[in-house]
C-alpha atoms as a PDB file:
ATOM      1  CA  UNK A   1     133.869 311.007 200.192  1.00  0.00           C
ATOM      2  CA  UNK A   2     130.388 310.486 201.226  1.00  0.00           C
ATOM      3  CA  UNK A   3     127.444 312.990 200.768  1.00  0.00           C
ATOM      4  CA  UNK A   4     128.444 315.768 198.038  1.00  0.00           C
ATOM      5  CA  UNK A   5     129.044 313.064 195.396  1.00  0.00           C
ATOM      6  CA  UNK A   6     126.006 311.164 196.021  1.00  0.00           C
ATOM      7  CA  UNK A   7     123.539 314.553 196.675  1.00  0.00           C
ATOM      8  CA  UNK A   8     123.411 313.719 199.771  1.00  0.00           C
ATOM      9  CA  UNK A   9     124.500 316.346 202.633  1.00  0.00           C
ATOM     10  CA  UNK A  10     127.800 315.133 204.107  1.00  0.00           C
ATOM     11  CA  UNK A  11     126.835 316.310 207.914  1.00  0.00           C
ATOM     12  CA  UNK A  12     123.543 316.456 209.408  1.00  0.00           C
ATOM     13  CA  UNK A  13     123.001 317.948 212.458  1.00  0.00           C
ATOM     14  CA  UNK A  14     121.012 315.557 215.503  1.00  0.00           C
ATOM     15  CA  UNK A  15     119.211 316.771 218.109  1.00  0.00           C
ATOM     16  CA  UNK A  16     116.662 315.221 220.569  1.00  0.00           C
ATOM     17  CA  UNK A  17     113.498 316.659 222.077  1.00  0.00           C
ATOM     18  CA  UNK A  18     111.358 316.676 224.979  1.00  0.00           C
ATOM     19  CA  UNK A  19     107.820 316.928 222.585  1.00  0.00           C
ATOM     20  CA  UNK A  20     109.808 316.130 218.893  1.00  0.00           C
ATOM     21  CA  UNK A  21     106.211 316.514 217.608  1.00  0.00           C
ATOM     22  CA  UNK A  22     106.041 320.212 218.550  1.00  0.00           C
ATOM     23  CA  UNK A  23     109.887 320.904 217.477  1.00  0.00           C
ATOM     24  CA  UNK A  24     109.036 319.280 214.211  1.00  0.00           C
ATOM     25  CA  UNK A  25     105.699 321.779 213.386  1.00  0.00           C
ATOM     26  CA  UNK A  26     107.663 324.462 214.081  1.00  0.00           C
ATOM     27  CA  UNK A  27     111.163 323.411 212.264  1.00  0.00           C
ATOM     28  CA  UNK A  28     108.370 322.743 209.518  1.00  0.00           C
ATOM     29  CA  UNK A  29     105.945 325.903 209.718  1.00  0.00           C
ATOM     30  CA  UNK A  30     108.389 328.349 211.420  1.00  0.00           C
ATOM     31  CA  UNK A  31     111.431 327.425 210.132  1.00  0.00           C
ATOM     32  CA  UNK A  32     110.553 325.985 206.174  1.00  0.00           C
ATOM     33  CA  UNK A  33     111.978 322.449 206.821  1.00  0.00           C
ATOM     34  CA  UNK A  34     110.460 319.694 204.817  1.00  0.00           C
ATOM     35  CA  UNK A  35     109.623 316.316 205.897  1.00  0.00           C
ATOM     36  CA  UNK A  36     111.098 313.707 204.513  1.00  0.00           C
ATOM     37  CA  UNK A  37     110.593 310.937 207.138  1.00  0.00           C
ATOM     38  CA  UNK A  38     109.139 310.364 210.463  1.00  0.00           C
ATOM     39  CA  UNK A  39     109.235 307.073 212.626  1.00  0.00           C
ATOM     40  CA  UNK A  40     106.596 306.684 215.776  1.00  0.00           C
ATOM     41  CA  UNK A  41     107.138 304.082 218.483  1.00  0.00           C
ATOM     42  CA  UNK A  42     103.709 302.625 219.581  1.00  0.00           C
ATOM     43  CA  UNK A  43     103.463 305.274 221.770  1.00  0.00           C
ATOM     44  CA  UNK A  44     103.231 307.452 219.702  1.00  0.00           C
ATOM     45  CA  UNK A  45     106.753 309.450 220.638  1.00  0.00           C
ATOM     46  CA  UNK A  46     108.638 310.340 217.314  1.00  0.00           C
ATOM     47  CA  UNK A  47     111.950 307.899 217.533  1.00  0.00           C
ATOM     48  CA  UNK A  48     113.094 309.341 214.064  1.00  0.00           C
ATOM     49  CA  UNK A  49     112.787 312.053 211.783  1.00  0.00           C
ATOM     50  CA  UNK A  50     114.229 313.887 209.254  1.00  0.00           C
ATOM     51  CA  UNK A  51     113.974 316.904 207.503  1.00  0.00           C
ATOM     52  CA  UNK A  52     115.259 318.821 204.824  1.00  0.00           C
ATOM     53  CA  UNK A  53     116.353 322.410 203.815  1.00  0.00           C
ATOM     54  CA  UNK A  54     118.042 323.026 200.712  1.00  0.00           C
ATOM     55  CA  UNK A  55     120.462 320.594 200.153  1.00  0.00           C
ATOM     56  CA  UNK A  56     121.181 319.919 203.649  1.00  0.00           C
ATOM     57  CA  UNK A  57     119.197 317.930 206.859  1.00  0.00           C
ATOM     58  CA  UNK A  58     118.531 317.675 210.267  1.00  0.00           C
ATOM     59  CA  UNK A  59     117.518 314.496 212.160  1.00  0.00           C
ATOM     60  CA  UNK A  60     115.747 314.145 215.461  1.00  0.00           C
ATOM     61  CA  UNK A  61     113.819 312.302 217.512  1.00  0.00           C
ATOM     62  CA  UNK A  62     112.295 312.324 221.166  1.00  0.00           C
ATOM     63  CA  UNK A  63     114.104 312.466 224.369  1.00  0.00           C
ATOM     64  CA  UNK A  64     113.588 309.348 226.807  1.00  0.00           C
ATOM     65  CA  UNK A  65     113.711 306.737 224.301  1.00  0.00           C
ATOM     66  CA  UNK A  66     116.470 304.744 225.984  1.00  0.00           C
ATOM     67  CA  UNK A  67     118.001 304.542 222.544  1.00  0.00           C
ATOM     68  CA  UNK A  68     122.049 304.550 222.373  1.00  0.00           C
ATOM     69  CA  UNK A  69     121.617 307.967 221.239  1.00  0.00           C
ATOM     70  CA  UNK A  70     119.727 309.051 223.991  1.00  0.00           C
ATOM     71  CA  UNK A  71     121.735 307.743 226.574  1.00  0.00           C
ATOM     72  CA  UNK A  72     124.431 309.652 225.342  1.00  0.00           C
ATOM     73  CA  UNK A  73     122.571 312.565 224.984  1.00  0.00           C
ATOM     74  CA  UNK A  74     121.421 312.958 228.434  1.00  0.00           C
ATOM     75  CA  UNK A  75     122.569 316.159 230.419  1.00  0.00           C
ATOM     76  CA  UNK A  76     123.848 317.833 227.217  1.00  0.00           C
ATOM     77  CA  UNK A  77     123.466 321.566 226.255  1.00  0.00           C
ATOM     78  CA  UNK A  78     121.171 322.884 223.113  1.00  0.00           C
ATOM     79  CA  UNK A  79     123.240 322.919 220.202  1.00  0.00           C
ATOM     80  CA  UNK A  80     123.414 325.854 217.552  1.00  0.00           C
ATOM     81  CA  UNK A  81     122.568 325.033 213.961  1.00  0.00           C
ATOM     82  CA  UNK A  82     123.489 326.970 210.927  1.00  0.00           C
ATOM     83  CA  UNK A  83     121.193 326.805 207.536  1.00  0.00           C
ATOM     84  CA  UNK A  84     122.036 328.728 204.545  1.00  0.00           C
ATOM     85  CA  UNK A  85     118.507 330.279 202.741  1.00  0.00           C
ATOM     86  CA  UNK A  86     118.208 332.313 200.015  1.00  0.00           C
ATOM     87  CA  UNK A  87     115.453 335.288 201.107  1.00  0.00           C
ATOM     88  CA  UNK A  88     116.653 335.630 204.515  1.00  0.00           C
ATOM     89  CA  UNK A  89     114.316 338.614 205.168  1.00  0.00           C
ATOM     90  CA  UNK A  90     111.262 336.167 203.887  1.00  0.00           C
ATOM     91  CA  UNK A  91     112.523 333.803 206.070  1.00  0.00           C
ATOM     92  CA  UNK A  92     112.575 335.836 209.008  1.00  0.00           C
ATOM     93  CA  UNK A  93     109.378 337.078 208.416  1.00  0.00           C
ATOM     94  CA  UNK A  94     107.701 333.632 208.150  1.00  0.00           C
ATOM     95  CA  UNK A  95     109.314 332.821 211.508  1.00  0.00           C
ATOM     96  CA  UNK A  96     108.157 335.768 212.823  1.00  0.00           C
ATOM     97  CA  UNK A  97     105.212 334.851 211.540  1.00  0.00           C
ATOM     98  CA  UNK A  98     104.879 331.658 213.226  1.00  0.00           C
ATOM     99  CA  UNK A  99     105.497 332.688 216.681  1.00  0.00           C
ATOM    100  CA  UNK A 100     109.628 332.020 216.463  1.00  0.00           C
ATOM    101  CA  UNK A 101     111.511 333.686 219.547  1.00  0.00           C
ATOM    102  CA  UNK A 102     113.864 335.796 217.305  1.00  0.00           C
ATOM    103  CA  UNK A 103     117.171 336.311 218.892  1.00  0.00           C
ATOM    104  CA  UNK A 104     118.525 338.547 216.312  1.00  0.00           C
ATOM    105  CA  UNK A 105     117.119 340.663 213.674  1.00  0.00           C
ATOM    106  CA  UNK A 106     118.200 339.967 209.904  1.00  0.00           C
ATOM    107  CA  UNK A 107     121.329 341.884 209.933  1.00  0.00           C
ATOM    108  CA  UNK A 108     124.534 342.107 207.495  1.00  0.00           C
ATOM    109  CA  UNK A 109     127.684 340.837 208.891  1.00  0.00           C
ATOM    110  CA  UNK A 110     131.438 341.449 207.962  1.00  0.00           C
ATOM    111  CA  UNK A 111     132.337 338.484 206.021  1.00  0.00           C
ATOM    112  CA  UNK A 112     129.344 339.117 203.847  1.00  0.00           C
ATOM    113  CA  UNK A 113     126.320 337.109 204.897  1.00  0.00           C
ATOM    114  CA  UNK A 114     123.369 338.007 206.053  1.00  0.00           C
ATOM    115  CA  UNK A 115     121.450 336.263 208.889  1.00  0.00           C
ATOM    116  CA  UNK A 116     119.385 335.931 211.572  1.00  0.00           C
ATOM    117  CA  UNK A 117     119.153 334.121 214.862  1.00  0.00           C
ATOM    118  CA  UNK A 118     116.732 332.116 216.587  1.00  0.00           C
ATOM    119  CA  UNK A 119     115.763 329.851 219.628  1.00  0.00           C
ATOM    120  CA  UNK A 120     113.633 326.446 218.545  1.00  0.00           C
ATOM    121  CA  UNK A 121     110.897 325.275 221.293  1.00  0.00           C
ATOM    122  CA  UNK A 122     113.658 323.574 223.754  1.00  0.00           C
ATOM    123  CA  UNK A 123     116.096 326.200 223.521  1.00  0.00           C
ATOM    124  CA  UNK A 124     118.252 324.969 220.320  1.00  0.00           C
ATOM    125  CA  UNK A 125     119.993 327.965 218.402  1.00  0.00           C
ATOM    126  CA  UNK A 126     118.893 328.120 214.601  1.00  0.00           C
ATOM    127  CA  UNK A 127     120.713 330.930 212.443  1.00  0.00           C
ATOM    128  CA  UNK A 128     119.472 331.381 208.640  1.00  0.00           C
ATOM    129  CA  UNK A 129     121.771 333.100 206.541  1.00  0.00           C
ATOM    130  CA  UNK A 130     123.219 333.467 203.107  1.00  0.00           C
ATOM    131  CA  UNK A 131     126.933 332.091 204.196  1.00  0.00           C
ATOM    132  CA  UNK A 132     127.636 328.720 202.717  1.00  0.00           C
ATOM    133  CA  UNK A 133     130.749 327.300 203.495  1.00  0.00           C
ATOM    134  CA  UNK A 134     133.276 325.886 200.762  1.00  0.00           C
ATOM    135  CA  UNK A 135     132.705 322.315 201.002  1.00  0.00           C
ATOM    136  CA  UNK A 136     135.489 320.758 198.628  1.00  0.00           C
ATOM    137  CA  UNK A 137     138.942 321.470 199.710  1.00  0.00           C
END
């Protein structure tokens, strides 16, 4: 199976953007993502990025590329995005920090996590918690 073996997360999560240069600061400053790549057409408009949290990724790029992708793409809903962290209040709190629209407070839930929700610049739903799946079955 690809991904746990090789380090590499097994699932990444793709999403497209009106501005991708805006999502990306705040994924980055808001959020604690990492950059690990970023691809500009000669326009200028981000056709590829992707950044890391953890041991997992997201990848993006800019809407109206007339990629495959974005063709596909086109009339469909935000998406919600899960990513486990370890200092969820910390998190938060750099969010908050950085202007995040918080949907939900850090708060303990039933099965034992604790997270928090919030909405990205074009209405994409982030929640940080301390749940991490069981990835081998």
């Amino acid at each position: 199976m690809a991904g746990t073996e090789s380090g590499r997360p097994g699932i990444c999560p793709t999403l497209l953007y009106a501005d991708a240069k805006s999502a990306i600061r705040q994924l980055t400053e808001a959020f604690g993502f990492t950059e690990a790549s970023v691809y500009e057409d000669e326009d200028g408009r981000v056709v590829h990025a992707e950044l890391v949290q953890g041991n997992g990724a997201v990848m993006l790029g800019s809407r109206g590329t007339g990629s495959r992708f974005d063709e596909a793409m086109k009339g469909a809903g935000p998406a919600g995005v899960y990513v486990v962290v370890d200092d969820v209040d910390a998190h938060h709190q750099q969010a908050v920090d950085h202007g995040a629209e918080i949907l939900m407070p850090p708060t303990d839930q039933d099965h034992g996590s604790r997270d928090y929700m919030a909405r990205d610049v074009e209405g994409n739903i982030w929640s940080f918690g301390t749940y991490a799946p069981e990835t081998r079955v």
